[in-house]
Protein backbone atom coordinates (compact mmCIF):
# COMPACT_ATOMS: atom_id res chain seq x y z
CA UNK A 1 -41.53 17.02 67.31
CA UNK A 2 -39.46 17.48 70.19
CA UNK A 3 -40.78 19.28 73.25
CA UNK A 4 -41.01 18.62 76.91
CA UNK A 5 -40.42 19.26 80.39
CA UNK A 6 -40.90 21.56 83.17
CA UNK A 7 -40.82 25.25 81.99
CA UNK A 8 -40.95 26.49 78.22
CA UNK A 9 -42.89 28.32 75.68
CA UNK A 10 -41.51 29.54 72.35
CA UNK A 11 -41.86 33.60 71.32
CA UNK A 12 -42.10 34.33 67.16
CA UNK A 13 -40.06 35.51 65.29
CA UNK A 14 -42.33 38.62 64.69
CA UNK A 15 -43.12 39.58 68.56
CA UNK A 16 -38.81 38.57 69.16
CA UNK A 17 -38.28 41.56 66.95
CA UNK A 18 -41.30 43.55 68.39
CA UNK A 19 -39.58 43.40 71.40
CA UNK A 20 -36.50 43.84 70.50
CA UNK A 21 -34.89 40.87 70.08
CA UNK A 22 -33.83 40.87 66.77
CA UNK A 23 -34.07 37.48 64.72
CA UNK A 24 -33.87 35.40 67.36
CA UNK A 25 -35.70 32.03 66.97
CA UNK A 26 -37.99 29.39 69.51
CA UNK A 27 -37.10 25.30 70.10
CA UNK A 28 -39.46 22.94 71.45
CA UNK A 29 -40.81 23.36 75.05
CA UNK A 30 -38.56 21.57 78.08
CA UNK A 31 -39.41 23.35 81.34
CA UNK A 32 -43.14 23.28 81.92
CA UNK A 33 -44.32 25.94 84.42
CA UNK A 34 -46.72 23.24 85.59
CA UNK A 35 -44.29 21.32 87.21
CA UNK A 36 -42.44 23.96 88.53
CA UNK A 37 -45.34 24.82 90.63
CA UNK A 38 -45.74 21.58 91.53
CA UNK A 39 -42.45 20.63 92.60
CA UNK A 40 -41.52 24.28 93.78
CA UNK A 41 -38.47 23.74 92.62
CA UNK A 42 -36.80 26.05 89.97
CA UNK A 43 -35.79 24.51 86.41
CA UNK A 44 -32.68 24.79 87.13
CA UNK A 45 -33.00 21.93 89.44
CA UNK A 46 -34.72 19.32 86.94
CA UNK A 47 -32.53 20.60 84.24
CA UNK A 48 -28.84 21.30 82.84
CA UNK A 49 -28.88 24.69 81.78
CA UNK A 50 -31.89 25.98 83.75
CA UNK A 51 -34.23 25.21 80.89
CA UNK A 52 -33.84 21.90 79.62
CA UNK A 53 -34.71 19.40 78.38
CA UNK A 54 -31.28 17.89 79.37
CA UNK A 55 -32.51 16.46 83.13
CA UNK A 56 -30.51 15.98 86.68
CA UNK A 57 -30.36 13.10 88.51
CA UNK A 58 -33.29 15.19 90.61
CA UNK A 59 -35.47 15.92 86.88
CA UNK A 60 -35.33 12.28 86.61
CA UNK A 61 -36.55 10.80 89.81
CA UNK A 62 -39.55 13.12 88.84
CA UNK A 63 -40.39 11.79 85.41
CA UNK A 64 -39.62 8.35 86.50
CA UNK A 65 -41.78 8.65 89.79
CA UNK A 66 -44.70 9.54 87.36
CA UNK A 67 -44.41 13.23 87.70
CA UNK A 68 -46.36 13.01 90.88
CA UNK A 69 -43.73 14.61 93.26
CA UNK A 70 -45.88 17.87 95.19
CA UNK A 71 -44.29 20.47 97.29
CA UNK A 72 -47.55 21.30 98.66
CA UNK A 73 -47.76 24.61 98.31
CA UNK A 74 -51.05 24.82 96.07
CA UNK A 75 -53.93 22.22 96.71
CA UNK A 76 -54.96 23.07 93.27
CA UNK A 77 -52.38 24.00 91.02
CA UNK A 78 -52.90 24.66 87.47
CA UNK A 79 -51.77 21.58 85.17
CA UNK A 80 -51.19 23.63 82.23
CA UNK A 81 -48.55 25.36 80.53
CA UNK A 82 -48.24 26.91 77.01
CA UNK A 83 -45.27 27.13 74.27
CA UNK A 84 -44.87 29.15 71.07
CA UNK A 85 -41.63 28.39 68.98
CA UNK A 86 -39.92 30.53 65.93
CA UNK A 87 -36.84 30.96 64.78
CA UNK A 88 -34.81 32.25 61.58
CA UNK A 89 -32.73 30.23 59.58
CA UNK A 90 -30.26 30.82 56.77
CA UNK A 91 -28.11 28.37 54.32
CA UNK A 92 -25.16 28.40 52.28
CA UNK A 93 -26.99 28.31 49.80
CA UNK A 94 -30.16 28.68 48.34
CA UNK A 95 -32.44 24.88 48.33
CA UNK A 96 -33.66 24.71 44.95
CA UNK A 97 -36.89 24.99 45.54
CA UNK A 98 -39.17 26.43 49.26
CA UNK A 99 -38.93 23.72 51.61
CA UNK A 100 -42.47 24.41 52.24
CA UNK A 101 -45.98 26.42 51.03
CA UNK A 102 -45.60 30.36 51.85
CA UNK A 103 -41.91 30.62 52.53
CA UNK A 104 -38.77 30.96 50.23
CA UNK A 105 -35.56 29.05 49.01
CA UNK A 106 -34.04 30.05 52.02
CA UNK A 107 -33.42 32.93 54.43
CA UNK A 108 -36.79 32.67 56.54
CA UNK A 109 -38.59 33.82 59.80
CA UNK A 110 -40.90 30.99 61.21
CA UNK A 111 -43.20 30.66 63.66
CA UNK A 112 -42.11 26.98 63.94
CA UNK A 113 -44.74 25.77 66.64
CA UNK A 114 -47.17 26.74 69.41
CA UNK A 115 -48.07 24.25 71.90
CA UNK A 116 -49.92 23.79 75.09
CA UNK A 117 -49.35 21.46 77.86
CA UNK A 118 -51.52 19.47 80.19
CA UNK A 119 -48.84 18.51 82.82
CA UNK A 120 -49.12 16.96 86.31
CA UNK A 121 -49.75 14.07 89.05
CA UNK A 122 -53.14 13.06 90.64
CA UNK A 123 -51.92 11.55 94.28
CA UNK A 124 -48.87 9.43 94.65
CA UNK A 125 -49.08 7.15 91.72
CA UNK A 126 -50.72 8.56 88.45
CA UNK A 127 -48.93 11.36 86.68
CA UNK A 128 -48.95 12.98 82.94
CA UNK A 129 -47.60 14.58 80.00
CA UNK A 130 -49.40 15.83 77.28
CA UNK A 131 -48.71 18.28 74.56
CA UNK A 132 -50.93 19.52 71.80
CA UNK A 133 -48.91 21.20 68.77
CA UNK A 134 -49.73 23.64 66.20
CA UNK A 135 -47.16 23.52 63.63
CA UNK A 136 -46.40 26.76 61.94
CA UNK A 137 -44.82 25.44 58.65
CA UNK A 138 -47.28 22.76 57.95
CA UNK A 139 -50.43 24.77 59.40
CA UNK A 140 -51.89 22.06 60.84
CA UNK A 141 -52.63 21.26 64.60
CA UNK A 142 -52.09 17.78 66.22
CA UNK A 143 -51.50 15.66 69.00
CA UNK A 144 -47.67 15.86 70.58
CA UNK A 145 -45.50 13.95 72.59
CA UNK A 146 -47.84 12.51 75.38
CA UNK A 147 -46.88 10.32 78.26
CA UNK A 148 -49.31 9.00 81.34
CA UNK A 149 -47.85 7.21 83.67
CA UNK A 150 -48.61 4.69 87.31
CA UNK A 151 -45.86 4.04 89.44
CA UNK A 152 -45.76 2.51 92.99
CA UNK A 153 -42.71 1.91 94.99
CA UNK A 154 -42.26 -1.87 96.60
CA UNK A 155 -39.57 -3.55 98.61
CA UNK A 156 -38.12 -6.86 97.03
CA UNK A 157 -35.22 -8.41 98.28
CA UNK A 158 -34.86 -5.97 100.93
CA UNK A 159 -33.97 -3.36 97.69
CA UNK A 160 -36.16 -0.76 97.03
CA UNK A 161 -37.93 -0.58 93.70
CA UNK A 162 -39.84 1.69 91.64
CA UNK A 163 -42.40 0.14 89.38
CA UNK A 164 -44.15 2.43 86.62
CA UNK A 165 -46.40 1.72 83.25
CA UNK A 166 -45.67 4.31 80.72
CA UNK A 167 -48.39 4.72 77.70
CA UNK A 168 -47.10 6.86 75.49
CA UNK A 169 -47.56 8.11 71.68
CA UNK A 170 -43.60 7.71 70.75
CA UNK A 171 -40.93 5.27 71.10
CA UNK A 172 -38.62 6.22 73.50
CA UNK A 173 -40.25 9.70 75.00
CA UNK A 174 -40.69 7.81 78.46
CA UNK A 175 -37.03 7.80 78.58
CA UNK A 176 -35.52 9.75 81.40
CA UNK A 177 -31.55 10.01 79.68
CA UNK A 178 -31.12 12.45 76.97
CA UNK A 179 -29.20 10.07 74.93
CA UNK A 180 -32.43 8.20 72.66
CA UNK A 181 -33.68 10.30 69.87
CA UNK A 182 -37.01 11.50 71.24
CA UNK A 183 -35.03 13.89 73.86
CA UNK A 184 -31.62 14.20 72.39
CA UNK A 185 -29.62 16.89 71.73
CA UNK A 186 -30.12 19.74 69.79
CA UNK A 187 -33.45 19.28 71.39
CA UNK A 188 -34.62 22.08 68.83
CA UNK A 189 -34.30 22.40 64.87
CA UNK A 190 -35.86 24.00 62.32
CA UNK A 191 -38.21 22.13 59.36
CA UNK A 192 -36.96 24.81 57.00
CA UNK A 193 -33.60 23.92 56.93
CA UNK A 194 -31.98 21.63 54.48
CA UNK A 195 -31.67 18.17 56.26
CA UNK A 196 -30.26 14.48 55.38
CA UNK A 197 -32.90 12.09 53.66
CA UNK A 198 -32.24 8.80 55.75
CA UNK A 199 -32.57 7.60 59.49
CA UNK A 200 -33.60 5.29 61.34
CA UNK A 201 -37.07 3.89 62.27
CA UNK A 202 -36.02 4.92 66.05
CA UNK A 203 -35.40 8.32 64.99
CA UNK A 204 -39.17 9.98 65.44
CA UNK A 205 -39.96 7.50 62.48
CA UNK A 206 -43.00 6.53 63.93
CA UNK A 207 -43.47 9.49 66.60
CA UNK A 208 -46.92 10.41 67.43
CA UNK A 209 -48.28 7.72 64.74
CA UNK A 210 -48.02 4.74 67.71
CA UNK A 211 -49.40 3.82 70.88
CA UNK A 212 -47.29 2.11 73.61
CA UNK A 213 -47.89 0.50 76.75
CA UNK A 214 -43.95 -0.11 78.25
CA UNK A 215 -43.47 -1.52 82.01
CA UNK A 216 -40.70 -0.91 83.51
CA UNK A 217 -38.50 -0.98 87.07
CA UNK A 218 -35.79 1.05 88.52
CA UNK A 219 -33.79 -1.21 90.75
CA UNK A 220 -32.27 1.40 93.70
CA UNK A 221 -32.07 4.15 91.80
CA UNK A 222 -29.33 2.18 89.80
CA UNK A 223 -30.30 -0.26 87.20
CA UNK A 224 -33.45 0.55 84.95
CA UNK A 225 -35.06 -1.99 82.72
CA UNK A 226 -38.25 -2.00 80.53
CA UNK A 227 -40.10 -3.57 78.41
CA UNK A 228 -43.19 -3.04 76.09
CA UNK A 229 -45.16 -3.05 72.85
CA UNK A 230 -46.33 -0.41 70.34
CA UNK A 231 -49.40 -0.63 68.12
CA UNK A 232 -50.82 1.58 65.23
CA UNK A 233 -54.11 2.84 66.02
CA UNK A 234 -56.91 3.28 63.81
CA UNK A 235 -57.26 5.37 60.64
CA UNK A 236 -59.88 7.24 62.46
CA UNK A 237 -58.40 7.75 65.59
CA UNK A 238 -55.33 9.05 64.08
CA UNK A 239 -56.71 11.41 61.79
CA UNK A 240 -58.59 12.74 65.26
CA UNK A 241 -55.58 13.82 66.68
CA UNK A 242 -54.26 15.01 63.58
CA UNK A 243 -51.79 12.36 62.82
CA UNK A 244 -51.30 9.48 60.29
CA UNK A 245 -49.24 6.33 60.33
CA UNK A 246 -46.01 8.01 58.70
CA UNK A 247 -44.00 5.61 56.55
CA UNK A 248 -46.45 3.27 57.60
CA UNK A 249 -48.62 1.39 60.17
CA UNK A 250 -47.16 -1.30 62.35
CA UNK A 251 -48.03 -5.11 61.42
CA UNK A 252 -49.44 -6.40 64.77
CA UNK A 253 -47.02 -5.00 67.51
CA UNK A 254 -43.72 -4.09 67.94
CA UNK A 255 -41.59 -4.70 70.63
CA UNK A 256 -39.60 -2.38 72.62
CA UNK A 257 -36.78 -2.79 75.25
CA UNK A 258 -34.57 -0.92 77.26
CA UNK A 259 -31.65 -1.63 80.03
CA UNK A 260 -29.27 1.44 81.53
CA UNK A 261 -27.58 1.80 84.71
CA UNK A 262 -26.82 4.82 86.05
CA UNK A 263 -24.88 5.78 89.14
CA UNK A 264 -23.93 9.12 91.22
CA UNK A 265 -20.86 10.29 92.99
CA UNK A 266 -22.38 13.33 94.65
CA UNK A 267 -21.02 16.46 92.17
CA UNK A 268 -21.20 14.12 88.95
CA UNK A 269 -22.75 10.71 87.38
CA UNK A 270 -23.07 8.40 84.76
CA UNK A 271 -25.58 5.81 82.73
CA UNK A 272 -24.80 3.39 80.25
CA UNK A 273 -27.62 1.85 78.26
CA UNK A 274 -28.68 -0.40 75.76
CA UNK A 275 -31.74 -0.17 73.84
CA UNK A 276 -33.80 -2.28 71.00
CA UNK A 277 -37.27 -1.61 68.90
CA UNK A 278 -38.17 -4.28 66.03
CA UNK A 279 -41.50 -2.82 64.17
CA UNK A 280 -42.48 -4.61 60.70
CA UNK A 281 -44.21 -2.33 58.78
CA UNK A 282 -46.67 -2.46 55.67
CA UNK A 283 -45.10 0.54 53.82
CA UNK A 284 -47.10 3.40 52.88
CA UNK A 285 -49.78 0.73 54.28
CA UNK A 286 -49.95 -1.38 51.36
CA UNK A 287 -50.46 -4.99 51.81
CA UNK A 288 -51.55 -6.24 48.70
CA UNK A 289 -47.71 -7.78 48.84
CA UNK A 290 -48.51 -10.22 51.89
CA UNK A 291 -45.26 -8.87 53.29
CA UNK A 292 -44.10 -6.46 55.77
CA UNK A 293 -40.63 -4.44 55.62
CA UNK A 294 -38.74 -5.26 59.28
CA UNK A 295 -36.57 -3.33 61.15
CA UNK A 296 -34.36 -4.39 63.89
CA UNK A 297 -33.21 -1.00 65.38
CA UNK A 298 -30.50 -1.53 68.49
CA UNK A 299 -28.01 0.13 70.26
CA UNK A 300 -25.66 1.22 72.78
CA UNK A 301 -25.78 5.06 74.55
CA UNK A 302 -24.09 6.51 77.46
CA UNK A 303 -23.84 9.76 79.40
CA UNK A 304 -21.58 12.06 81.65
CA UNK A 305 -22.65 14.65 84.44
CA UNK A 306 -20.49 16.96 86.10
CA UNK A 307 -22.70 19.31 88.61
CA UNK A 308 -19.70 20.32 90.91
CA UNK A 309 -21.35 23.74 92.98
CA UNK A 310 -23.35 24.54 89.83
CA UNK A 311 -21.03 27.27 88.38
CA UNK A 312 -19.79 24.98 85.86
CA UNK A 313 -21.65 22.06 84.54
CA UNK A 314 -20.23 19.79 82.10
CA UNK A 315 -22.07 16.91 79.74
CA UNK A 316 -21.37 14.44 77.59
CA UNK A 317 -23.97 12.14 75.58
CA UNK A 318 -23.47 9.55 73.39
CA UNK A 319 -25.41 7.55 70.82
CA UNK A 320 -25.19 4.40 68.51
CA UNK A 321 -28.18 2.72 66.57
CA UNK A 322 -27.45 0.11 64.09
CA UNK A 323 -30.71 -0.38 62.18
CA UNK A 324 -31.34 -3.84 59.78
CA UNK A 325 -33.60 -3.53 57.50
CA UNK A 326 -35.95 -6.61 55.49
CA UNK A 327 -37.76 -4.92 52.97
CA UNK A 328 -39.54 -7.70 51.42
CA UNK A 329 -42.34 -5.34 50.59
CA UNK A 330 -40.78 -2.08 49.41
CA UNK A 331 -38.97 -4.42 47.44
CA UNK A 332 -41.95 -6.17 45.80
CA UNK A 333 -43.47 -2.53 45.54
CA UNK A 334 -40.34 -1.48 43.74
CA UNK A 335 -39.48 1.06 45.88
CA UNK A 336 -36.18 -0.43 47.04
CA UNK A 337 -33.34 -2.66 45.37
CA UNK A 338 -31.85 -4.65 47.88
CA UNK A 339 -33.84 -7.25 50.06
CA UNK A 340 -31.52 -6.17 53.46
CA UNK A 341 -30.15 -2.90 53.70
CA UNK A 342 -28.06 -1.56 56.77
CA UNK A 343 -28.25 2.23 58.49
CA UNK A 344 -25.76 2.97 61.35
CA UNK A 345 -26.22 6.08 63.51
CA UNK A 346 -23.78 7.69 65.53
CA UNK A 347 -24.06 10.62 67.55
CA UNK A 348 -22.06 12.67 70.19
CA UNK A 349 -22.81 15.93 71.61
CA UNK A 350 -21.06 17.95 74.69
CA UNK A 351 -22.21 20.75 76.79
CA UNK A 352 -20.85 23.16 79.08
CA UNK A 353 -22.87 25.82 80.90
CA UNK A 354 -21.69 28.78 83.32
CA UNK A 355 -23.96 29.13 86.63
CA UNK A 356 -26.76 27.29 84.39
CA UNK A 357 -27.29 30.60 82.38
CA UNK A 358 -24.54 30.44 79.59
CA UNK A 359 -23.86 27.36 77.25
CA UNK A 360 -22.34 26.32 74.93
CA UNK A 361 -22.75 22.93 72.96
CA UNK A 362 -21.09 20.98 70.11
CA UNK A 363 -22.44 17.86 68.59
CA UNK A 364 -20.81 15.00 66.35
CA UNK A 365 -22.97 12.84 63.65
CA UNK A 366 -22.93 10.52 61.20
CA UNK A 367 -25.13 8.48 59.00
CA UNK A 368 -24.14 5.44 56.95
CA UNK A 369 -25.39 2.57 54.88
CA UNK A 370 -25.82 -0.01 52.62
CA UNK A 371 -26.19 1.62 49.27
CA UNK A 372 -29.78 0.82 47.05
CA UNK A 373 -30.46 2.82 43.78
CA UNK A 374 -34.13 2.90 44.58
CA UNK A 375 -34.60 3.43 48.08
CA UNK A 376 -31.72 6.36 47.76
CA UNK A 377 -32.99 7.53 44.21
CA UNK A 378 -32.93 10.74 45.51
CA UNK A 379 -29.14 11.31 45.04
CA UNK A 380 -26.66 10.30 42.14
CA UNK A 381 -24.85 8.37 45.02
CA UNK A 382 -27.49 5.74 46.08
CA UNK A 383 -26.05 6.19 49.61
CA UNK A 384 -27.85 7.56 52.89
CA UNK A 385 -24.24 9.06 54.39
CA UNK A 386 -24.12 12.11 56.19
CA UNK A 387 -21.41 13.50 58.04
CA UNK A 388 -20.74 16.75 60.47
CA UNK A 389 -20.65 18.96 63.11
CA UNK A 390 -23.75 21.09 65.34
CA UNK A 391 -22.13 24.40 67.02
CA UNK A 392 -24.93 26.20 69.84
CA UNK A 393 -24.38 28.92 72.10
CA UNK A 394 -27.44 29.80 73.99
CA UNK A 395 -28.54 32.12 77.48
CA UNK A 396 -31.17 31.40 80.01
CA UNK A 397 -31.14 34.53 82.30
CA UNK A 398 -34.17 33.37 84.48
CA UNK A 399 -33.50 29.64 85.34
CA UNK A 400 -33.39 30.26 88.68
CA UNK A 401 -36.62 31.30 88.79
CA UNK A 402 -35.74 34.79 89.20
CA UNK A 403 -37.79 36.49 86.07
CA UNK A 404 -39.11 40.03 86.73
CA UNK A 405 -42.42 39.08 84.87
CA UNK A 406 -43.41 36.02 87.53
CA UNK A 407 -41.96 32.24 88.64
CA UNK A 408 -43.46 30.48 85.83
CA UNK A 409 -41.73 32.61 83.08
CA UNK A 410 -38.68 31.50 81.52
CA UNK A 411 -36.62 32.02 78.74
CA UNK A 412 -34.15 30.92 76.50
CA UNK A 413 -32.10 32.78 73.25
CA UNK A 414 -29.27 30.84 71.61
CA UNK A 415 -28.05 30.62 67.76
CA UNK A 416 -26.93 26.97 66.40
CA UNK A 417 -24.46 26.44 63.12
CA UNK A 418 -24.54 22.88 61.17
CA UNK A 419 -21.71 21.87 59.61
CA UNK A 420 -22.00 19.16 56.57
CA UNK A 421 -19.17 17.32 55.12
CA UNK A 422 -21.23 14.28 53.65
CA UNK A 423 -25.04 14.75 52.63
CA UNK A 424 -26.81 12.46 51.16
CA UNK A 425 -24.14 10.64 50.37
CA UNK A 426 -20.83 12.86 48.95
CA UNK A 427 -19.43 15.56 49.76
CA UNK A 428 -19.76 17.67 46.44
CA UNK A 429 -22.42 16.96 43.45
CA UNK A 430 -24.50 14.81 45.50
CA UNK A 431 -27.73 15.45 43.61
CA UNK A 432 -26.12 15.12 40.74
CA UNK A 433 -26.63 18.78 39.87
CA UNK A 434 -23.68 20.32 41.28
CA UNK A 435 -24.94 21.39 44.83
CA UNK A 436 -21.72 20.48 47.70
CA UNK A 437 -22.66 19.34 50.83
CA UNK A 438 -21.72 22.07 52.53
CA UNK A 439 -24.38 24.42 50.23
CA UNK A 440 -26.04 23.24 53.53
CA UNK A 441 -24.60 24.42 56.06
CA UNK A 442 -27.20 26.73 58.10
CA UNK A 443 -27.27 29.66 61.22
CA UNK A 444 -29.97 29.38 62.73
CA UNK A 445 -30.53 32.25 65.86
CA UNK A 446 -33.43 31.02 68.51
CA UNK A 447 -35.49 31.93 71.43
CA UNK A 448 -38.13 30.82 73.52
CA UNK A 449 -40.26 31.82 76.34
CA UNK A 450 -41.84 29.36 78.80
CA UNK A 451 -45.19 30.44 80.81
């Protein structure tokens, strides 16, 4: 799931229309309270939009400094926030059967998640983030996105750097660019809506079923580079925190890496990245094969900030993952046709938002790959393509910390539209039993409420 930051909470469905606002639905947390307090900085100053989780040069000198900045203020203040998210959805048309226990074939009010958040930094060089997630559709609580952190600053070569050690529970989460997967846009979706079978290993394959330990070093505020390994823990220790290995546990470790530079020009910046994560897996953690399925997931990413005087803000984010795939086991399982198989991801979102209160926000995808009559058995095309287009208009009247109900309140209401013109493959008859892919295409109206 995706949720983080400095200030946010989620409000159902149920108490949104208790209160009067009608149908509107939550996203994942981005703003924790607990920072703000911290920091004593509003959101709006860690994030685009006044809620996140889209960071500012400013949000991400904090998460890379270990989140141990301190204004001061408090000696003691409280490391915890709390998040509840809902929202309503409605497709084209109906799915053909409830996407999950106790809700319908479409047109639902969820309370999609409730989470709280143990947030902070002990002294100058040890910092955290760590969510705990009940999630509404499935009913089940677990552990969420979770990040601790060391950092120290040296001196080498007369340049100063800032050395940190992330351990974390999800490839990528430690990233301070909203371009990887873990804190891209639409930051927020709903697991009731219809969505596209295949992507990639990077994309939350593995969230919250790893453990991490990356190192990394941000060269003058300029070039960033890291490197680590992820593990699966234990049966046991999984099924503590509520988890399980997902499509299945990592053979030994996996290795991660990560370059970007990123530079500022006072009103505006820039990054350009490159990223990597090779995991072989034993799939559905059978290994009576003696073989492992391995992906090689890589890619470029960039992004574009314009801050001018904060009355008009203006983003751009980009995203490409190629993914190869070995699936020497699947394929000895008979769960996939083709020994290599190919997915390539492509992604590009933009964002403008008035005096960080009023957004809007319009996103480009598509999926593609090598086609494979059993690992795509799903559809009548055997293919994993999926094309279209993410509409969002949203309103955060209290990012700068100026709520009537207290500084660690904050809110957020928006409504997102999905476009598909390739799912799963075609564009009409793509299950084979007439359904187009735009039978898909889903409103969704949101809001959510940070404390």
């Amino acid at each position: 799931m995706k949720i983080i930051s400095i200030c946010t909470t989620k409000l159902p469905a149920r108490l949104a229309l208790i209160a009067g606002i009608a149908a509107f639905a939550c996203t994942p947390a981005k703003a924790l309270p607990a920072y703000a307090v911290k920091t004593g900085q509003i959101c709006s100053a860690c994030h685009i939009g006044g809620f996140g989780p889209q960071l500012t040069p400013f949000g991400r000198a904090f998460k890379l400094g270990g989140y141990t900045m301190d204004a001061g203020g408090d000696a003691f203040p409280v490391p915890v926030s709390a998040m509840v998210m809902s929202s309503f959805e409605s497709s084209a048309k109906a799915q053909e059967s409830p996407p999950a226990p106790h809700y319908s074939d479409n047109n639902n009010f969820s309370l999609d998640q409730a989470s709280l958040f143990l947030a902070g930094g002990i002294g100058d060089h040890f910092g955290v983030f760590s969510q705990w997630t009940y999630d509404g559709i499935g009913r089940s609580f677990s552990w969420d996105n979770t990040d601790f952190r060391a950092t120290d600053h040296v001196t080498l070569w007369g340049d100063d750097v800032l050395l940190g050690v992330s351990v974390n529970n999800n490839p990528g989460v430690q990233d301070a660019w909203n371009t990887l997967p873990a804190w891209g846009f639409p930051y927020t979706s709903s697991a009731l809506a219809p969505a596209p079978a295949a992507s990639t290993i990077f994309d939350g394959g593995l969230a919250q079923s790893v453990l991490g330990t990356t190192a990394y070093a941000w060269w003058n505020s300029s070039l960033y580079t890291e490197v680590g390994f992820y593990w699966t823990p234990s049966n046991r220790f999984l099924s503590a925190m509520g988890s399980s290995f997902g499509p299945g546990p990592i053979s030994g470790v996996a290795p991660y890496v990560r370059v970007a530079y990123q530079k500022d020009y006072g009103d505006q910046n820039f990054e350009i990245g490159a990223f990597g994560f090779f995991p072989d897996l034993n799939p559905g953690g059978d290994t009576s094969t003696g073989m492992t399925d391995s992906y090689s997931d890589f890619g470029i990413d960039g992004s574009y900030q314009f801050m001018g005087d904060g009355n008009n803000i203006y983003t751009i984010n980009a995203r490409y993952t190629h993914e190869s795939q070995n699936l020497a086991a699947s394929q000895a399982l008979g769960a996939a046709t083709n020994l290599n198989d190919s997915l390539d991801d492509l992604r590009l979102d933009a964002s403008y938002y008035w005096h960080n209160m009023i957004g809007g926000s319009v996103q480009l995808f598509n999926t593609w790959g090598s086609s494979d009559a059993l690992l795509y058995a799903s559809n009548s095309t055997f293919k994993p393509d999926s094309t279209g287009v993410l509409f969002q208009v949203d309103a955060t009247p209290w990012g700068a910390g100026d709520s009537p109900f207290g500084p660690r309140i904050n809110l957020r209401v928006g409504l997102q539209y999905i476009v598909y013109t390739k799912f799963d493959g075609a564009s009409s008859n793509y299950d084979g039993t007439g359904r187009s892919a735009s039978d898909n295409n889903t409103l969704r109206i949101f809001t959510w409420l940070a404390l």
